[in-house]
PDB file of N, CA and C in Angstrom:
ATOM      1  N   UNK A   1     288.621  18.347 106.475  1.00  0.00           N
ATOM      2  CA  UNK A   1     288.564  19.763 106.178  1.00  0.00           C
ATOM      3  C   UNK A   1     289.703  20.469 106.924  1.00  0.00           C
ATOM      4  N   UNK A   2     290.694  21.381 106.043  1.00  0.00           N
ATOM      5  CA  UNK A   2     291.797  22.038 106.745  1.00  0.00           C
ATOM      6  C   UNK A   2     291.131  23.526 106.515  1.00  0.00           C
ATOM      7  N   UNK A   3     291.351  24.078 108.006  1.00  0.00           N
ATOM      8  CA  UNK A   3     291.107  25.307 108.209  1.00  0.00           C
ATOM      9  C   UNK A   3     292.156  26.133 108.648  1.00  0.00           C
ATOM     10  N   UNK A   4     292.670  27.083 108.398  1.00  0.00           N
ATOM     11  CA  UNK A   4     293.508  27.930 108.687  1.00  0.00           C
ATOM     12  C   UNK A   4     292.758  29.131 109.502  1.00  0.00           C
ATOM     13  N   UNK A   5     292.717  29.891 110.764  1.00  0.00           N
ATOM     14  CA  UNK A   5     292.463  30.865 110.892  1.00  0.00           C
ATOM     15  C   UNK A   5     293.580  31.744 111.392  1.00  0.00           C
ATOM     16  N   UNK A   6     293.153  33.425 111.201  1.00  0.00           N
ATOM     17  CA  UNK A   6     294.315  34.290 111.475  1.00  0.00           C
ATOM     18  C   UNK A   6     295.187  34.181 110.827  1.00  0.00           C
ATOM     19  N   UNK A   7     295.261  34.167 109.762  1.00  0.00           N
ATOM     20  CA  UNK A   7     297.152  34.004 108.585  1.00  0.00           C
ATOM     21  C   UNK A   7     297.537  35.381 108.962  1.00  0.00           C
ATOM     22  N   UNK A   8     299.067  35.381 108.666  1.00  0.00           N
ATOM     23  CA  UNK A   8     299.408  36.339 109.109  1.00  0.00           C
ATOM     24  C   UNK A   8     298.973  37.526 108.672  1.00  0.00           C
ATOM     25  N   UNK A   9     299.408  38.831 109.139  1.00  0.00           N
ATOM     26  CA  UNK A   9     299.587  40.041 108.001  1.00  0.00           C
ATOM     27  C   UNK A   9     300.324  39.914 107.565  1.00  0.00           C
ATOM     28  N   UNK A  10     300.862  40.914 106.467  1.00  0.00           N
ATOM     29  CA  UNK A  10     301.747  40.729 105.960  1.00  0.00           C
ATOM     30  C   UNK A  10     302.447  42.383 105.407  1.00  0.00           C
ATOM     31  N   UNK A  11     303.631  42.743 106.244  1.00  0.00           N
ATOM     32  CA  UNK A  11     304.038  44.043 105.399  1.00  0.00           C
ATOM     33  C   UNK A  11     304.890  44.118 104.552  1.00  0.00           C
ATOM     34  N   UNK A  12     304.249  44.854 103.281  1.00  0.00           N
ATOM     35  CA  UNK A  12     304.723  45.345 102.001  1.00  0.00           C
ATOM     36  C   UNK A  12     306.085  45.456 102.264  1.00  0.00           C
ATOM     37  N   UNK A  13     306.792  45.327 101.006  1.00  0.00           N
ATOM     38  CA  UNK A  13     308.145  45.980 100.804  1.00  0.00           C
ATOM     39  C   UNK A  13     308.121  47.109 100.386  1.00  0.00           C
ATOM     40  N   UNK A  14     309.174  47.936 100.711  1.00  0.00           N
ATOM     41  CA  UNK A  14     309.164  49.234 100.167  1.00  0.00           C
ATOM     42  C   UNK A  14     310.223  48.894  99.102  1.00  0.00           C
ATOM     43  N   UNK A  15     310.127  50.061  98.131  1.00  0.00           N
ATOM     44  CA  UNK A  15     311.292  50.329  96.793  1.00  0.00           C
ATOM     45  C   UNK A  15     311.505  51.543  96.730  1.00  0.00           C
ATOM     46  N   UNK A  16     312.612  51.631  96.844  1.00  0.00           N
ATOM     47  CA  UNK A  16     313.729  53.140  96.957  1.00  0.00           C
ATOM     48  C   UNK A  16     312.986  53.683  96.010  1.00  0.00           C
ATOM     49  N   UNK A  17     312.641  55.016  96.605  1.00  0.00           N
ATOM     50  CA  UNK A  17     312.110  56.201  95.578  1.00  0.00           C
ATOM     51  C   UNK A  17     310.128  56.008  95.406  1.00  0.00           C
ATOM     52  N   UNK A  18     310.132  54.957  95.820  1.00  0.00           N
ATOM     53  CA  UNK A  18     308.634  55.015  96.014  1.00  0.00           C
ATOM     54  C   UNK A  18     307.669  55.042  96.762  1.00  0.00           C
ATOM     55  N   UNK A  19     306.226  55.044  97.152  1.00  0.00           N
ATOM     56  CA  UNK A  19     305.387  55.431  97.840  1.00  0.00           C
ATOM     57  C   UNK A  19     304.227  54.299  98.011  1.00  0.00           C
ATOM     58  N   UNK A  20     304.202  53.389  98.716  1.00  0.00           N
ATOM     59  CA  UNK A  20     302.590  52.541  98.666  1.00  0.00           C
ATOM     60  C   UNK A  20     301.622  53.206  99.090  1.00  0.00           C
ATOM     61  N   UNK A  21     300.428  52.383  98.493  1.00  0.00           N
ATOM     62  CA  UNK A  21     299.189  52.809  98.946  1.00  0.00           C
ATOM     63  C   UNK A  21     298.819  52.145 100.405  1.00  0.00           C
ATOM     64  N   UNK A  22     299.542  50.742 100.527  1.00  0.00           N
ATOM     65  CA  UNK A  22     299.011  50.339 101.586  1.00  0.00           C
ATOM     66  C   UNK A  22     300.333  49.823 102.462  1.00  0.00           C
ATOM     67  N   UNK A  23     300.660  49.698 103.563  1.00  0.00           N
ATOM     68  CA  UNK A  23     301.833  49.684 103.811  1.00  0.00           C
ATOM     69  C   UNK A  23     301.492  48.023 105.037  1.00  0.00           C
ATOM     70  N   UNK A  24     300.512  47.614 104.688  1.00  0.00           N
ATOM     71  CA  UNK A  24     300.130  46.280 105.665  1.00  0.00           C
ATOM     72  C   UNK A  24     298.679  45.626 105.318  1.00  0.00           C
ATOM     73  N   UNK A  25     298.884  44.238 104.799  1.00  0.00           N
ATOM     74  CA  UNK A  25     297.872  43.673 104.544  1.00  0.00           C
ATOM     75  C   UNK A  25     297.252  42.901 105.289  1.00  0.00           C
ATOM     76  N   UNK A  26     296.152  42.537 105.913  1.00  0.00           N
ATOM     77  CA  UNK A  26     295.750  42.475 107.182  1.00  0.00           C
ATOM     78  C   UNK A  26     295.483  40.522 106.608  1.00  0.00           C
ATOM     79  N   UNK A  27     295.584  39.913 107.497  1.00  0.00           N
ATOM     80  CA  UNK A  27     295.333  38.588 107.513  1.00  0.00           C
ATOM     81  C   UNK A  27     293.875  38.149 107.330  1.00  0.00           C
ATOM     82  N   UNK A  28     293.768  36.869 106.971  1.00  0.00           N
ATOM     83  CA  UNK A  28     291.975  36.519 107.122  1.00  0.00           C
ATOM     84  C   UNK A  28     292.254  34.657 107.204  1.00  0.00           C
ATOM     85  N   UNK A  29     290.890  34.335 107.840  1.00  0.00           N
ATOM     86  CA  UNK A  29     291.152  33.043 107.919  1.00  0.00           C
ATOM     87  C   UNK A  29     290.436  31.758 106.225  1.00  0.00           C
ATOM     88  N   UNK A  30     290.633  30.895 106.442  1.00  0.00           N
ATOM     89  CA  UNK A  30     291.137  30.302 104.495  1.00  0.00           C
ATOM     90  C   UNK A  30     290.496  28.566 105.411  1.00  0.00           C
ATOM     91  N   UNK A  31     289.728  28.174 104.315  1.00  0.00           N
ATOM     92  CA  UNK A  31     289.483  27.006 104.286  1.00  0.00           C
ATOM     93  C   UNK A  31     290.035  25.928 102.829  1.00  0.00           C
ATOM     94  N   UNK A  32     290.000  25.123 102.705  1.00  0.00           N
ATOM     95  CA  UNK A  32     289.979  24.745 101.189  1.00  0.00           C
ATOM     96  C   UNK A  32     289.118  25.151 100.432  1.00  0.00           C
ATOM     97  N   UNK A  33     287.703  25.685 100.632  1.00  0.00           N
ATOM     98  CA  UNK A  33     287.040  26.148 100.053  1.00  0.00           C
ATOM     99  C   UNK A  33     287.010  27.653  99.871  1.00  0.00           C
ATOM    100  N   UNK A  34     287.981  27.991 100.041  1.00  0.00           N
ATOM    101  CA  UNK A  34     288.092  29.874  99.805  1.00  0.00           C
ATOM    102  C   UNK A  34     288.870  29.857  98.320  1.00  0.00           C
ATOM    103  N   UNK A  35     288.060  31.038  98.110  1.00  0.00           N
ATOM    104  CA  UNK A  35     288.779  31.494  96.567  1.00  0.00           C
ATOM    105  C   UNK A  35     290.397  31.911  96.723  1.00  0.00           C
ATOM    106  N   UNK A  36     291.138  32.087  95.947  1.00  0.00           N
ATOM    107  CA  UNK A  36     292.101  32.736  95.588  1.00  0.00           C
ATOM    108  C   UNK A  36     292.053  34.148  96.541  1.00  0.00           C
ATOM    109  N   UNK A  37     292.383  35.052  96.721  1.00  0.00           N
ATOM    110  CA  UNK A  37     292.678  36.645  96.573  1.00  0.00           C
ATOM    111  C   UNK A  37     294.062  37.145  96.389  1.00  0.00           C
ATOM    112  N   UNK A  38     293.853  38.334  95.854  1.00  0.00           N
ATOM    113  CA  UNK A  38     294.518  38.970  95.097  1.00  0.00           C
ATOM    114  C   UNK A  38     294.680  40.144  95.566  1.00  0.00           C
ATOM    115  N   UNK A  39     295.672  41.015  96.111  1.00  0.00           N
ATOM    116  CA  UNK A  39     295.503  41.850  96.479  1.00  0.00           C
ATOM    117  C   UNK A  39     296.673  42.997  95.929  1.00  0.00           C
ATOM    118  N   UNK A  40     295.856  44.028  95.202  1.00  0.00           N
ATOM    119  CA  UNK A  40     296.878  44.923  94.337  1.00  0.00           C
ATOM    120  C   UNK A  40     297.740  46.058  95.054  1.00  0.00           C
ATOM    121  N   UNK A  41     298.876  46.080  94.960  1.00  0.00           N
ATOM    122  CA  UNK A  41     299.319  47.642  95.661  1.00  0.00           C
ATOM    123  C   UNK A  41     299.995  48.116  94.956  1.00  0.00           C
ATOM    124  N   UNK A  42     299.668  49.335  94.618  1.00  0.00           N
ATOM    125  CA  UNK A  42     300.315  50.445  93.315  1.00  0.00           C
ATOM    126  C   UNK A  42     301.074  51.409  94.268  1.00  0.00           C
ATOM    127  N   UNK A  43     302.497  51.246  93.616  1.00  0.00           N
ATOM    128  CA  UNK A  43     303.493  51.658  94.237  1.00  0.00           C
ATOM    129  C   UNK A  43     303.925  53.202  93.369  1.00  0.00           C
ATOM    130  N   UNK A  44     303.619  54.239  93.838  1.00  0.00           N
ATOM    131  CA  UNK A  44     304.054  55.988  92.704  1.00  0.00           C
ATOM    132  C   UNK A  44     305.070  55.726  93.129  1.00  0.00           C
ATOM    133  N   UNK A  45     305.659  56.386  92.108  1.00  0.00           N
ATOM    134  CA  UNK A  45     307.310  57.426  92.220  1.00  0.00           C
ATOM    135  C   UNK A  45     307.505  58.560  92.968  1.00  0.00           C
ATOM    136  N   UNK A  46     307.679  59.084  93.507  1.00  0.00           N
ATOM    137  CA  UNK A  46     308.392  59.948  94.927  1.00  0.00           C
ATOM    138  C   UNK A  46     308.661  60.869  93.792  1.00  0.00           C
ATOM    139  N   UNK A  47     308.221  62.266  94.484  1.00  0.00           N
ATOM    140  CA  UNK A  47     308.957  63.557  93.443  1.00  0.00           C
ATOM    141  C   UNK A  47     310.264  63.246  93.911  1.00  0.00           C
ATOM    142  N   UNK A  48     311.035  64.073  92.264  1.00  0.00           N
ATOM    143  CA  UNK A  48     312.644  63.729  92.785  1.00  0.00           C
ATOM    144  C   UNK A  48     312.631  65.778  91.808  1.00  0.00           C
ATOM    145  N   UNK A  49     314.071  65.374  92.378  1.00  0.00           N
ATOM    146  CA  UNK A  49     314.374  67.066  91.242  1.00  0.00           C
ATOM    147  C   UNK A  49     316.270  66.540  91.186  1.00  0.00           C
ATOM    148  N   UNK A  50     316.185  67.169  89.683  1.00  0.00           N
ATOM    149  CA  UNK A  50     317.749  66.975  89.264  1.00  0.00           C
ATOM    150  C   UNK A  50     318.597  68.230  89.266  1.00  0.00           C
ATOM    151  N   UNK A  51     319.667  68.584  89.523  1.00  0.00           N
ATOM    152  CA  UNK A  51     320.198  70.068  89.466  1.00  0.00           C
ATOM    153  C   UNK A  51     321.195  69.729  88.184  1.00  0.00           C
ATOM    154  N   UNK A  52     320.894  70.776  87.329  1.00  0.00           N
ATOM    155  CA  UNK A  52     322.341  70.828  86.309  1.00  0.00           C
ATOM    156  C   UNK A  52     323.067  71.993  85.929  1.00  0.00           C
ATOM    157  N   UNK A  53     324.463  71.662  86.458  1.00  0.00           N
ATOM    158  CA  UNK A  53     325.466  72.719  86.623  1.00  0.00           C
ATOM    159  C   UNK A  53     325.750  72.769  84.914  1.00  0.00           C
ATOM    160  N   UNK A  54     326.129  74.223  84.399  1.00  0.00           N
ATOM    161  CA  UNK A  54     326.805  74.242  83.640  1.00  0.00           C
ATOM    162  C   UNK A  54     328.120  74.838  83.704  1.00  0.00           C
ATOM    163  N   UNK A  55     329.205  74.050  83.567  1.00  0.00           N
ATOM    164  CA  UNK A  55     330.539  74.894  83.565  1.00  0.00           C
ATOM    165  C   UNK A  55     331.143  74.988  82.263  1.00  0.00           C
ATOM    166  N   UNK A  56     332.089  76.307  82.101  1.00  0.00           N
ATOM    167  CA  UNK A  56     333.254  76.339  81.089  1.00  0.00           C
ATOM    168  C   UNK A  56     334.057  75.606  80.949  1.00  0.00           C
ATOM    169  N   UNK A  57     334.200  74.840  80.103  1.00  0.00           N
ATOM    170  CA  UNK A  57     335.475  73.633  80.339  1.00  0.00           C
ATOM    171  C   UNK A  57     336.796  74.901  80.537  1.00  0.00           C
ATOM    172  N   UNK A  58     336.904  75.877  80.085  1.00  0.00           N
ATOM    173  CA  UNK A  58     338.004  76.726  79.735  1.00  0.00           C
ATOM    174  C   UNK A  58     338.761  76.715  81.272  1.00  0.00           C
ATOM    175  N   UNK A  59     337.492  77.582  81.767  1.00  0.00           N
ATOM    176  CA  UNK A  59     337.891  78.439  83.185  1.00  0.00           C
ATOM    177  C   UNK A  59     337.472  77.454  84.301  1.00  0.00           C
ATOM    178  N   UNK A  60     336.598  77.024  84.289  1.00  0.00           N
ATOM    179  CA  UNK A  60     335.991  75.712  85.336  1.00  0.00           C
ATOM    180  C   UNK A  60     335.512  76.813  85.891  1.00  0.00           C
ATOM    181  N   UNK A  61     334.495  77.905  85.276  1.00  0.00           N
ATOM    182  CA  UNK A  61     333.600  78.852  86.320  1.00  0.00           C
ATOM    183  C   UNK A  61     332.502  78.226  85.787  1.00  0.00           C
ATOM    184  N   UNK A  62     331.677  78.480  86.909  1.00  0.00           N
ATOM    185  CA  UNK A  62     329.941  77.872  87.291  1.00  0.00           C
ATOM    186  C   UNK A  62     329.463  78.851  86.376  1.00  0.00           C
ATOM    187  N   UNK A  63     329.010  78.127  85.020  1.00  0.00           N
ATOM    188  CA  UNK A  63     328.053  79.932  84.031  1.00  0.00           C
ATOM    189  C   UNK A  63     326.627  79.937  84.967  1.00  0.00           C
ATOM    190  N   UNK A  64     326.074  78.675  84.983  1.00  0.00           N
ATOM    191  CA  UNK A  64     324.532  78.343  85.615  1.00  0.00           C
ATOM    192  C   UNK A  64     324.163  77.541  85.810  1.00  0.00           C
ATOM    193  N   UNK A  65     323.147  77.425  87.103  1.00  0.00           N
ATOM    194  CA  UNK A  65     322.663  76.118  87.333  1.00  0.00           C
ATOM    195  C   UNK A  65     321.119  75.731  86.672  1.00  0.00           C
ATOM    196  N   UNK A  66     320.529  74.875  86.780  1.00  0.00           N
ATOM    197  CA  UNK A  66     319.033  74.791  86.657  1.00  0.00           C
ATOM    198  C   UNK A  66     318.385  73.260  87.642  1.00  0.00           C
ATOM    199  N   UNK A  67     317.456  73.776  88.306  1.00  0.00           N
ATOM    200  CA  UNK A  67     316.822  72.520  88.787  1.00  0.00           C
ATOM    201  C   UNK A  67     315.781  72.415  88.644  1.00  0.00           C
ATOM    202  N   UNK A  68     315.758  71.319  88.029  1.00  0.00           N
ATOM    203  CA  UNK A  68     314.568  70.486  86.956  1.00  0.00           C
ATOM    204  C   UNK A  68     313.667  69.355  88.023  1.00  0.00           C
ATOM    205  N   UNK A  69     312.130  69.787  88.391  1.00  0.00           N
ATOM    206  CA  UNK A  69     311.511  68.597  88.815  1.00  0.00           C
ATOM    207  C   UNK A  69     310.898  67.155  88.518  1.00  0.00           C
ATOM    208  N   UNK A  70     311.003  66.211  88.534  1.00  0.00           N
ATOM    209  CA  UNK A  70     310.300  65.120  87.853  1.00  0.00           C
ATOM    210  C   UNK A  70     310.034  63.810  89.204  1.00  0.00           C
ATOM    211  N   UNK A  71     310.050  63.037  88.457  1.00  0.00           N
ATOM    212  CA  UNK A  71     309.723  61.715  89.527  1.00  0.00           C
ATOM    213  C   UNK A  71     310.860  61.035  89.754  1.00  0.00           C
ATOM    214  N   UNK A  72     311.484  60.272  90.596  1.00  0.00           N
ATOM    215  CA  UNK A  72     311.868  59.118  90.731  1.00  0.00           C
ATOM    216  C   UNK A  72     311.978  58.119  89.619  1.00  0.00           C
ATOM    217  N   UNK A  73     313.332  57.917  89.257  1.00  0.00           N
ATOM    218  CA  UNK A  73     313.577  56.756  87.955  1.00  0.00           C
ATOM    219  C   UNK A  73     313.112  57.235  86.896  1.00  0.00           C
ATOM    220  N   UNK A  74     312.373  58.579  86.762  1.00  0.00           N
ATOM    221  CA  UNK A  74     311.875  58.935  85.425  1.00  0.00           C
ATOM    222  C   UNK A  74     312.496  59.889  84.935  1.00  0.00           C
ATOM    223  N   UNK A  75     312.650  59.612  83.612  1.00  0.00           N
ATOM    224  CA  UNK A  75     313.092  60.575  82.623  1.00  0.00           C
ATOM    225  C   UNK A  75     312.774  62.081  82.863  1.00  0.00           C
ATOM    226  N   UNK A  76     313.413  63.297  82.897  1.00  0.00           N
ATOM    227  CA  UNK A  76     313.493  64.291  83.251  1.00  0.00           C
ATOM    228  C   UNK A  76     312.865  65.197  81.585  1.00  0.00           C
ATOM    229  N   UNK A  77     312.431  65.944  81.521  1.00  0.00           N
ATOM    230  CA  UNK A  77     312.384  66.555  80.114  1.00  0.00           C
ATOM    231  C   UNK A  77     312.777  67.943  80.509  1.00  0.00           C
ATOM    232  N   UNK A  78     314.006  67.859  79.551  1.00  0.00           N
ATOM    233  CA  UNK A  78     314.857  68.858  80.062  1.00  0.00           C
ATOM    234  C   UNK A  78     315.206  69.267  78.657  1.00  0.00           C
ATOM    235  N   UNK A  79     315.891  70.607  78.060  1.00  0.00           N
ATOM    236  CA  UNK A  79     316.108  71.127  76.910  1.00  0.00           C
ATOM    237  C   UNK A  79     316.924  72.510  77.717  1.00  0.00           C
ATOM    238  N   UNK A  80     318.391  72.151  76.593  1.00  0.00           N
ATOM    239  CA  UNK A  80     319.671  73.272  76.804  1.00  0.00           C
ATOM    240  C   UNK A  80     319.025  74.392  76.411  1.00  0.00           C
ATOM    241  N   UNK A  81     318.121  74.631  75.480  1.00  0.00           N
ATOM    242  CA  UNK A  81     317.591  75.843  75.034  1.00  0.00           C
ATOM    243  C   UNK A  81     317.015  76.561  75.826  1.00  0.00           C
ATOM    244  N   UNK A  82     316.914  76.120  76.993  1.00  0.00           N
ATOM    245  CA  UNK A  82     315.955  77.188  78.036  1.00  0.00           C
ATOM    246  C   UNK A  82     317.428  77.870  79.171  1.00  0.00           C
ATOM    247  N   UNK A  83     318.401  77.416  78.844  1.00  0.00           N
ATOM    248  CA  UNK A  83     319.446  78.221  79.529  1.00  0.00           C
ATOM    249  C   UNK A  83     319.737  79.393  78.970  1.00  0.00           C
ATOM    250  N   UNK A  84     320.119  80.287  79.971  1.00  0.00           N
ATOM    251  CA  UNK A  84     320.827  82.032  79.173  1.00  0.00           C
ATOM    252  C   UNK A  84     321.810  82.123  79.431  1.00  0.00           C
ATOM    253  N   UNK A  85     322.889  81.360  78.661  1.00  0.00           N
ATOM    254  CA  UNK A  85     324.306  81.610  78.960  1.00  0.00           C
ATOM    255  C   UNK A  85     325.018  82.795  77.657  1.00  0.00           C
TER     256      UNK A  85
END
C-alpha cells in the first residue's frame, strides 16, 4: 500500500486581465485507494474600458473622445452613431 500524505498546495496561475476565485489549492493526503479530484477555478475578466479618439484626418484636431466600458479580451459594443460630431 502507497500512501502519500501532505501533497503539496498548489498556486494557481494567474492570466493577464483576469481574476480567480481561488488563488491556492490546499493539499490532502492520497492512497491508491482515493478517487480522482477535480478541482474547478473560474477565472472572470477584469473590467477594462477602451477610449476612442476621433480626429479630422484634414486638420489632425481632436473633434471627440468617448470611453467605452467592457471586460477584458471582450468585444466592446460600441456604435459611431452615438457620437455628436
Amino acid at each position: 500500500m502507497v500512501t502519500v500524505t501532505n501533497s503539496a498546495e498548489v498556486i494557481q496561475t494567474m492570466f493577464a486581465g483576469t481574476t480567480d476565485e481561488k488563488t491556492l489549492v490546499s493539499g490532502s493526503s492520497v492512497t491508491e485507494n482515493t478517487t480522482n479530484k477535480v478541482i474547478v477555478v473560474t477565472y472572470t475578466a477584469n473590467a477594462a474600458n477602451a477610449e476612442i479618439i476621433y480626429v479630422d484626418e484634414t486638420t489632425g484636431k481632436q473633434l471627440e473622445t468617448a470611453v467605452v466600458d467592457g471586460k477584458y479580451n471582450e468585444t466592446i459594443n460600441y456604435s459611431t452613431s452615438l457620437i455628436n460630431i
